[in-house]
Protein backbone atom coordinates (compact mmCIF):
# COMPACT_ATOMS: atom_id res chain seq x y z
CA UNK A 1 -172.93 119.38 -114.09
CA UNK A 2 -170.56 119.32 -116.88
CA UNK A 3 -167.21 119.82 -114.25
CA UNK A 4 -168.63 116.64 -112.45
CA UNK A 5 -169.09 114.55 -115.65
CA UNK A 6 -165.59 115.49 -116.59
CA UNK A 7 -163.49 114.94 -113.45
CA UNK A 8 -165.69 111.73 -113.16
CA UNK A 9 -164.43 110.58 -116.73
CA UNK A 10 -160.77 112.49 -115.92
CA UNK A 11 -157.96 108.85 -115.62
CA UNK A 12 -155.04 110.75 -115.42
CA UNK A 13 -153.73 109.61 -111.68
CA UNK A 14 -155.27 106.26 -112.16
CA UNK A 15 -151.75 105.04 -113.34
CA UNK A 16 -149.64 106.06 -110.75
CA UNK A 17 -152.12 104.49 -107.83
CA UNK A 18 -152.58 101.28 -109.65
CA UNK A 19 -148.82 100.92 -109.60
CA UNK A 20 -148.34 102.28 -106.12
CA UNK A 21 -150.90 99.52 -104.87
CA UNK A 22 -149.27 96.99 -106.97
CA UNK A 23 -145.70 97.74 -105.59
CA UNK A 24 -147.13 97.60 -101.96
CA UNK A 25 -148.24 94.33 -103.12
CA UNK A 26 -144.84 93.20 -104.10
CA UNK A 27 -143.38 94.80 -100.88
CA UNK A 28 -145.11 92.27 -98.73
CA UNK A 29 -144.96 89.40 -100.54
CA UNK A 30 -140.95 89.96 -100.71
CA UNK A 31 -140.80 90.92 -97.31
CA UNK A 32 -143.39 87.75 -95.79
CA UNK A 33 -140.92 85.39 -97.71
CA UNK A 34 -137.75 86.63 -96.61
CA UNK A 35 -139.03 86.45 -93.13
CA UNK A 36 -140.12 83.19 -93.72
CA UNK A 37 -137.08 81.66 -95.43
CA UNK A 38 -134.85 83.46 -93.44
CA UNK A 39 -134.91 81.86 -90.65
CA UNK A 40 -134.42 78.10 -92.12
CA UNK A 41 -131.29 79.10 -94.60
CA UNK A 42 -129.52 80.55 -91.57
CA UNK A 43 -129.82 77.11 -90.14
CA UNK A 44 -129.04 75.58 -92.88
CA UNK A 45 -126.16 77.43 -93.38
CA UNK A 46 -124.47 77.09 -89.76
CA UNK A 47 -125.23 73.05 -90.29
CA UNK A 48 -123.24 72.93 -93.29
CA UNK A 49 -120.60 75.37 -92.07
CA UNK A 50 -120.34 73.16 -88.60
CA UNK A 51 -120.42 69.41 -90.72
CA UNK A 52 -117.58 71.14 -92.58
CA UNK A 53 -115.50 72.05 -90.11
């Protein structure tokens, strides 16, 4: 009983998945707005290139 009370109380990977969900996090949130502003600044940019020419 005492082994289960102390790996129930043990934290010591609790760090490293907090930060591993957190960067997934980040990782799609980056990644959804480069797909979505992608698309419109490479229009933008080949309008801007063609009006200059």
């Amino acid at each position: 009983m005492h082994l289960i009370h102390q790996m129930w109380n043990d934290n010591s990977g609790q760090d490293i998945a907090e930060y591993a969900v957190m960067l997934a996090v980040i990782l799609v949130i980056v990644v959804g707005t480069v797909k979505l502003i992608g698309g419109k600044s490479n229009n933008i940019f080949s309008e801007v290139a063609s009006s200059i020419q």
